[in-house]
Structures are given as structure tokens and as C-alpha cells.
N, C-alpha and C. Protein backbone atom coordinates (compact mmCIF):
# COMPACT_ATOMS: atom_id res chain seq x y z
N UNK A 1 -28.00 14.27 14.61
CA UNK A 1 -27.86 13.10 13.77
C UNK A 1 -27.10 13.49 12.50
N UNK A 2 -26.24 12.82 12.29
CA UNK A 2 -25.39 13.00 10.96
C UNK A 2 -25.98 12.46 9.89
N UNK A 3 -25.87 13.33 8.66
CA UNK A 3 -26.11 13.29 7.38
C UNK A 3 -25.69 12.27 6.01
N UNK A 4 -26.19 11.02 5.77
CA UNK A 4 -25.05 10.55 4.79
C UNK A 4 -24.95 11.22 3.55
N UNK A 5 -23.65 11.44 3.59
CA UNK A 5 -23.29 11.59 2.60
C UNK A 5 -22.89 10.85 0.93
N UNK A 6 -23.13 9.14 0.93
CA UNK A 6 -23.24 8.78 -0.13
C UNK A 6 -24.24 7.97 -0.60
N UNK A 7 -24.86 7.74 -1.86
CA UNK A 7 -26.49 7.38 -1.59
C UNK A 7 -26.17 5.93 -1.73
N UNK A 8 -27.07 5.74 -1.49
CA UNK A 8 -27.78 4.17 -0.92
C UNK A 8 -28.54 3.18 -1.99
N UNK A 9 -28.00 2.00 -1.95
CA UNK A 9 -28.83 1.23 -2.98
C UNK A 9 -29.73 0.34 -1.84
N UNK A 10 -31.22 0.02 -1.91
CA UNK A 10 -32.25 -0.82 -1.49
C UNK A 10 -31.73 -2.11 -2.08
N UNK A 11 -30.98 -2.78 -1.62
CA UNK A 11 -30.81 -4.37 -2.31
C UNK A 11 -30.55 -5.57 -1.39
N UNK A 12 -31.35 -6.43 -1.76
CA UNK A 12 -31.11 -7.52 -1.27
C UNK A 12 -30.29 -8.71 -2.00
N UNK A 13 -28.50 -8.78 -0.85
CA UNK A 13 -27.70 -9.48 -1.82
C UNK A 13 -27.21 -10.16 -0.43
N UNK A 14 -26.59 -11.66 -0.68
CA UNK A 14 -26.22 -12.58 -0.04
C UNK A 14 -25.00 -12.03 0.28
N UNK A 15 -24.79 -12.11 1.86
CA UNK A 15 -23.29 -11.97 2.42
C UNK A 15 -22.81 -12.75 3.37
N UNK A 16 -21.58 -13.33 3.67
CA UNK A 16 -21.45 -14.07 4.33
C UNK A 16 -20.53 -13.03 5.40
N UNK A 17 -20.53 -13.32 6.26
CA UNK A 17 -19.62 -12.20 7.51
C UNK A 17 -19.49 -13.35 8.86
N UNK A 18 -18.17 -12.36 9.22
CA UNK A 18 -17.15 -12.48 10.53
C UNK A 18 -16.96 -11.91 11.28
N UNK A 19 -17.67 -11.89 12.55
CA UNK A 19 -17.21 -10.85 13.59
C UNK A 19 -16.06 -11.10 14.20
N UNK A 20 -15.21 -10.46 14.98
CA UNK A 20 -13.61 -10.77 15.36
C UNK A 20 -13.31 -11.97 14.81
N UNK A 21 -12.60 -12.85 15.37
CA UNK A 21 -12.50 -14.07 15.31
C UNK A 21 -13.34 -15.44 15.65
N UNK A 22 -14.47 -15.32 14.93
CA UNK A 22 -15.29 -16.68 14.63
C UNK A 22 -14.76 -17.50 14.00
N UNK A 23 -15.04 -18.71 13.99
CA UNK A 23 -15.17 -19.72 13.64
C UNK A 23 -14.83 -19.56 12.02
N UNK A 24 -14.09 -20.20 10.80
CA UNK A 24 -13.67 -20.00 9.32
C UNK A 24 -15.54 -19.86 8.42
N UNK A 25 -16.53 -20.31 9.28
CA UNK A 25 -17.78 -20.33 8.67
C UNK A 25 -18.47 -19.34 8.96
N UNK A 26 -18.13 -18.52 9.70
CA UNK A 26 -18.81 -17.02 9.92
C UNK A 26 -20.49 -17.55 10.27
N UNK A 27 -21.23 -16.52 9.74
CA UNK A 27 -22.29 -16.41 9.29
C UNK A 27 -23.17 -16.03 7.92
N UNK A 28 -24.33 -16.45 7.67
CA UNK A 28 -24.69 -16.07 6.54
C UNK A 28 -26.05 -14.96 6.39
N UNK A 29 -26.35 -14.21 5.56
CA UNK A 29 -27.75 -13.26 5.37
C UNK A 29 -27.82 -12.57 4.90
N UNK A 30 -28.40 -11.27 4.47
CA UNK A 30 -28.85 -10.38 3.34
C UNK A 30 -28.35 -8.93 3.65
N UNK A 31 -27.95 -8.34 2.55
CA UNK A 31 -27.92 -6.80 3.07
C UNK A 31 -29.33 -6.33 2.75
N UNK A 32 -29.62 -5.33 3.75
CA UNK A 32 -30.90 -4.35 3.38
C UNK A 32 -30.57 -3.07 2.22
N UNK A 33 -29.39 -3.15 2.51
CA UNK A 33 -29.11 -1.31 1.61
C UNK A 33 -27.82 -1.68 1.53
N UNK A 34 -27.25 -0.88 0.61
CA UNK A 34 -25.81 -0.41 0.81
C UNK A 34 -25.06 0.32 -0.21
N UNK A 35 -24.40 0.90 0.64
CA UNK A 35 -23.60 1.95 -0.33
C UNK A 35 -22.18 2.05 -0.14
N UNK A 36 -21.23 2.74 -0.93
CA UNK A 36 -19.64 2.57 -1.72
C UNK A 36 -18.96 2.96 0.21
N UNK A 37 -19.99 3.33 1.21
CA UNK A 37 -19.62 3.14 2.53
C UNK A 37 -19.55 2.52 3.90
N UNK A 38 -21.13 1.97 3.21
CA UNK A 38 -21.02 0.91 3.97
C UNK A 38 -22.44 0.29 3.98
N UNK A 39 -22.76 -1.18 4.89
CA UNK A 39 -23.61 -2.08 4.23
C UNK A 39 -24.37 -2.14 5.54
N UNK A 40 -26.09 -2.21 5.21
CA UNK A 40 -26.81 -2.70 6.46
C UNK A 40 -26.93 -4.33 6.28
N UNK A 41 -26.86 -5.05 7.37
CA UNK A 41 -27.37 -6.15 7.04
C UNK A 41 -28.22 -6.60 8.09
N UNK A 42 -28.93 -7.27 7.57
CA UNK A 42 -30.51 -8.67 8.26
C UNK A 42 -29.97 -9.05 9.36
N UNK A 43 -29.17 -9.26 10.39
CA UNK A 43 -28.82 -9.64 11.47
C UNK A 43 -28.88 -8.43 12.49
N UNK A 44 -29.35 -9.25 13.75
CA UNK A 44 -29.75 -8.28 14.71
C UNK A 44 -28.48 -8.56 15.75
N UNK A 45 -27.48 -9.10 15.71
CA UNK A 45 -26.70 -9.36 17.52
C UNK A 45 -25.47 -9.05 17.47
N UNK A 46 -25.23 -8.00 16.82
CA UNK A 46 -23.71 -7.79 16.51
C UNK A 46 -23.52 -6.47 16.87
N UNK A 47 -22.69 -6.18 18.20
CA UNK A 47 -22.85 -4.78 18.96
C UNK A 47 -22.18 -3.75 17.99
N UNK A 48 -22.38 -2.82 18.21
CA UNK A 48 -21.39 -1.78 17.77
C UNK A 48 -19.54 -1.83 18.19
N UNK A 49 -19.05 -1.28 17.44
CA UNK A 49 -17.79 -1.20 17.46
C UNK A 49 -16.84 -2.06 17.28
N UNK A 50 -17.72 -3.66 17.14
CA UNK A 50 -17.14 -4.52 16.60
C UNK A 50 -16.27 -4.84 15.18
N UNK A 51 -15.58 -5.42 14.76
CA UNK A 51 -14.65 -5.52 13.28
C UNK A 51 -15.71 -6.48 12.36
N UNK A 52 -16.14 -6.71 11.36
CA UNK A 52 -16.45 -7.07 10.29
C UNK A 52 -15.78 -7.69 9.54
N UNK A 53 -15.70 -8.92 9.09
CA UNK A 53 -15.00 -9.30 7.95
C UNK A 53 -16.41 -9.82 6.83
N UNK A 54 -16.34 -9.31 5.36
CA UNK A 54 -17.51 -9.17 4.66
C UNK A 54 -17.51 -10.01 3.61
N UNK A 55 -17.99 -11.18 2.85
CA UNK A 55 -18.06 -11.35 1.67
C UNK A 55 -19.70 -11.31 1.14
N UNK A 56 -19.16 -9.98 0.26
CA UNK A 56 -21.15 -9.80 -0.33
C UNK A 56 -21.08 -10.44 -2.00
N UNK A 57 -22.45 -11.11 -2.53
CA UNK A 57 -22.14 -11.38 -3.70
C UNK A 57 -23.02 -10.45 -4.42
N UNK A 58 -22.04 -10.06 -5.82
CA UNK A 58 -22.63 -8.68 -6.46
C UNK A 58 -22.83 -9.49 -7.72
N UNK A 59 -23.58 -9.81 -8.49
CA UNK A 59 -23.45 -10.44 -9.38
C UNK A 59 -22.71 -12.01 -9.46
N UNK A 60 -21.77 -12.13 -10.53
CA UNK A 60 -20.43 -13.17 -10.44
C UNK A 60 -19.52 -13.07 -9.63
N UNK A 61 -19.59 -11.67 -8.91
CA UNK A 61 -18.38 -11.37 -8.05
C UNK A 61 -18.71 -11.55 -6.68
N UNK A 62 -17.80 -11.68 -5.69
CA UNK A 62 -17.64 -12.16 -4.40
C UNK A 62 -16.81 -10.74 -3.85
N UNK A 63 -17.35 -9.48 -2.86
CA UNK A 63 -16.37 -9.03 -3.11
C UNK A 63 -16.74 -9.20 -1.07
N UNK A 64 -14.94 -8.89 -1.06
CA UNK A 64 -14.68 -9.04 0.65
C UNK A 64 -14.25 -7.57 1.20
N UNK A 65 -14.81 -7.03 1.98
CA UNK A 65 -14.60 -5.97 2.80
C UNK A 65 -14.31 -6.31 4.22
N UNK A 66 -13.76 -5.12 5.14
CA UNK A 66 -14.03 -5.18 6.04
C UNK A 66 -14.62 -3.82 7.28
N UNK A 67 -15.05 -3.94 8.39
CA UNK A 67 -15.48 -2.57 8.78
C UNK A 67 -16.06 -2.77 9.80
N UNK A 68 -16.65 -1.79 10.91
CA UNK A 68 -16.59 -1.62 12.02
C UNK A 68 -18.14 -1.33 11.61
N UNK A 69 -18.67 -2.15 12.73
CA UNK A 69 -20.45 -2.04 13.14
C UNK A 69 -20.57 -0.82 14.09
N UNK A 70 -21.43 0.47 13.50
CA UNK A 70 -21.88 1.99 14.12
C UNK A 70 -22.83 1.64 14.32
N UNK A 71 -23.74 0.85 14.35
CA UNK A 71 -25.36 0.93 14.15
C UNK A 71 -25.71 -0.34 14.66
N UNK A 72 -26.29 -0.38 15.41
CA UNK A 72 -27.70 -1.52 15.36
C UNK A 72 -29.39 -1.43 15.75
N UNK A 73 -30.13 -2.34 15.18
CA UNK A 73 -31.24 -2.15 16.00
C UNK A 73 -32.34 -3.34 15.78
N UNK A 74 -33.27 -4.18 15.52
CA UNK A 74 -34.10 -4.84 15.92
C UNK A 74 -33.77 -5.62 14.40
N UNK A 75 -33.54 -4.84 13.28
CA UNK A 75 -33.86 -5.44 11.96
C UNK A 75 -32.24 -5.94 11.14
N UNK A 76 -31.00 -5.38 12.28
CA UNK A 76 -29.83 -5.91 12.25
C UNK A 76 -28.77 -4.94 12.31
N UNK A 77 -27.79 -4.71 11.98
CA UNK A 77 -26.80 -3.68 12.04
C UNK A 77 -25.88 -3.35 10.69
N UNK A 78 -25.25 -2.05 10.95
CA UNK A 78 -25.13 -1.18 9.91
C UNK A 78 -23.28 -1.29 10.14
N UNK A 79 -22.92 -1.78 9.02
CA UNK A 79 -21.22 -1.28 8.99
C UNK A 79 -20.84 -0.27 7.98
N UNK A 80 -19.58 0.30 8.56
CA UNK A 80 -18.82 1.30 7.68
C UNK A 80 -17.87 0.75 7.53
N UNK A 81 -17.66 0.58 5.91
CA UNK A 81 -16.41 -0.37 5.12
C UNK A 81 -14.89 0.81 5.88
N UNK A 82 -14.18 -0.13 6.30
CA UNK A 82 -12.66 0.22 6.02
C UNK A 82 -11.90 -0.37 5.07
N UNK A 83 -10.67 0.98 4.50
CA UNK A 83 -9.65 0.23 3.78
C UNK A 83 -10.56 -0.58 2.38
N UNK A 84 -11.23 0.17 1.71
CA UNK A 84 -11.82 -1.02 0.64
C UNK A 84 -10.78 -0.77 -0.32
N UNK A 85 -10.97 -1.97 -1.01
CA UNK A 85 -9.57 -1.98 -2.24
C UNK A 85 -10.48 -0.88 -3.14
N UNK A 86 -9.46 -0.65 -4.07
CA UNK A 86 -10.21 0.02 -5.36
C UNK A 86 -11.49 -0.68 -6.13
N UNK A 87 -10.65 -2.55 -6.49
CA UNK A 87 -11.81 -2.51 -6.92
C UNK A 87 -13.35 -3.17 -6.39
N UNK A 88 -13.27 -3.07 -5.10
CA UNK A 88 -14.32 -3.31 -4.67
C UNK A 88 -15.35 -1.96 -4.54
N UNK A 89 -14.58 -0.68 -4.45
CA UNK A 89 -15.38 0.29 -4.65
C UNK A 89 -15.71 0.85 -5.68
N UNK A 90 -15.28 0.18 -6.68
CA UNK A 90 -15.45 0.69 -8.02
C UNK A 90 -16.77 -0.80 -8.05
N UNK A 91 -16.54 -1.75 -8.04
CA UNK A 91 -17.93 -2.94 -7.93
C UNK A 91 -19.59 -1.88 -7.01
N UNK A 92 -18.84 -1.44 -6.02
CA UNK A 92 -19.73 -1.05 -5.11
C UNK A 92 -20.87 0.19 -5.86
N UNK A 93 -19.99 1.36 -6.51
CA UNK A 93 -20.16 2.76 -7.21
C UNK A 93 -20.84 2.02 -8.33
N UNK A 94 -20.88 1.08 -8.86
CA UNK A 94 -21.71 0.50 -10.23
C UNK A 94 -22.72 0.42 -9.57
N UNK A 95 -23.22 -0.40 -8.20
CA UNK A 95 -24.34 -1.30 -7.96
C UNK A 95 -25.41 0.11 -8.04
N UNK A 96 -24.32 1.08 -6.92
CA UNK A 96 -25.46 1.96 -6.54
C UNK A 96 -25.83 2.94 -7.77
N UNK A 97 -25.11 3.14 -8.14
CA UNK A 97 -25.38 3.93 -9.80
C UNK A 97 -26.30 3.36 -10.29
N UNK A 98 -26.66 2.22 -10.57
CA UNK A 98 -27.59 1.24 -11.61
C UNK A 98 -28.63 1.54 -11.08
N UNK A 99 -28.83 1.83 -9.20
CA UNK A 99 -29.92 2.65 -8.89
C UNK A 99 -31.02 2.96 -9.52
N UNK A 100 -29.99 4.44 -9.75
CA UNK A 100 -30.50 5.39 -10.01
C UNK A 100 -30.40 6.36 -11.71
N UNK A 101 -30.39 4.89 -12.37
CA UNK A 101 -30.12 5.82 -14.09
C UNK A 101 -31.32 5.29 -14.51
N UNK A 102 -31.46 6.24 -15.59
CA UNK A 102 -32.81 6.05 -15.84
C UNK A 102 -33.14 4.80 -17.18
N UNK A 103 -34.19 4.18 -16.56
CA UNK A 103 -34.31 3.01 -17.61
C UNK A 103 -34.88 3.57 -18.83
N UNK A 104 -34.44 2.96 -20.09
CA UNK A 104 -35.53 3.18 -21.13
C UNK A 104 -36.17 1.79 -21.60
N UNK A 105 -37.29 1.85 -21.77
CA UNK A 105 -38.31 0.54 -22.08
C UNK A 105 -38.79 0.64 -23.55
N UNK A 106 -38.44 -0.26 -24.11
CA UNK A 106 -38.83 -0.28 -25.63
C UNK A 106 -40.42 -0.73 -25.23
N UNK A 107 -41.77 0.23 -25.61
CA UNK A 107 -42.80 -0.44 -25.65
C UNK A 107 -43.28 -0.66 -27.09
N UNK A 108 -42.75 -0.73 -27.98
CA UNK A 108 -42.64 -1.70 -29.46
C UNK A 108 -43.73 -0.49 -30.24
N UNK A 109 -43.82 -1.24 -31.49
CA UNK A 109 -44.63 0.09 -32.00
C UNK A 109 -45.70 -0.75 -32.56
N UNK A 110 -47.09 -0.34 -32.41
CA UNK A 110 -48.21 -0.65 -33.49
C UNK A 110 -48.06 -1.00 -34.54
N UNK A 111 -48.75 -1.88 -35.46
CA UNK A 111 -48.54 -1.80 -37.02
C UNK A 111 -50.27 -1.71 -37.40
């Protein structure tokens, strides 16, 4: 089993996706995880090796990828982004960063 190599954000964000040539309305549902390589999402019927067309929303932004389904299994399937523009991987490298930095919490002071 191969190793990933880039880490992973736990998030649940609205995406709309296209397998080959569907219909202009695709489908709609959630990613489970994802990272600056690629995205799991909530759908279970989308075989492997199929093409992807992606719009995930990151905030205000809409960003569109595309990529080939490696993975599936009961809770939905896993793509690896091809060809991402810059700045969708630079959108992507924020989400997962925000991860993992460390919060500081003002807990106020006594008087």
C-alpha cells in the first residue's frame, strides 16, 4: 500500500462533480477529506479510472478541478486532481494548512 505523501484536511465542503460526459448538472455532495492532491468525496458509484470534472466551494471561492477516480468504497470515492491551475493549489495549500496551525485563544484576564 502506498504512502501519502501530502497531508489531509478532515472537511466537509460542498462540491458539485462530472463524471465523463453527464448531463451540464452533474451531481451534487460533500468532500470527506482533502488535500493539494486530491479529494474524497460522499458518493459511492463512481468506478475507478473514471475523469472527474470538480467544482468544490472553499469559502467565497468556487474552485474547479479535474482528476481521475483511484479509489472507491461503500462511503464514496477518492480522486487525484490533474493539471490543477496554480491558483487552485495555492486555495487548496491554505485550506489544509489552516489544519494544522496552531490556534491561540484569548481566555481574557480576571480583574
Amino acid at each position: 500500500m502506498s504512502e501519502r505523501r501530502e497531508s489531509r484536511r478532515v472537511i466537509q465542503l460542498p462540491v458539485r462533480f462530472q463524471v465523463g460526459a453527464e448531463g451540464p448538472e452533474g451531481r451534487k455532495s460533500f468532500t470527506r477529506d482533502i488535500s493539494v492532491m486530491g479529494v474524497f468525496i460522499e458518493d459511492g458509484d463512481v468506478e475507478p479510472g473514471k475523469t472527474v470534472s470538480l467544482a468544490i466551494s472553499i469559502g467565497e471561492h468556487e474552485v474547479e478541478l479535474v482528476g481521475e477516480v483511484v479509489r472507491r468504497d461503500e462511503g464514496g470515492f477518492a480522486v487525484q486532481f490533474t493539471g490543477t491551475p496554480e491558483l487552485a493549489r495555492d486555495l487548496l495549500a491554505a485550506l489544509v494548512a489552516a489544519a494544522f496551525e496552531p490556534r491561540l485563544v484569548d481566555l481574557g484576564t480576571e480583574k
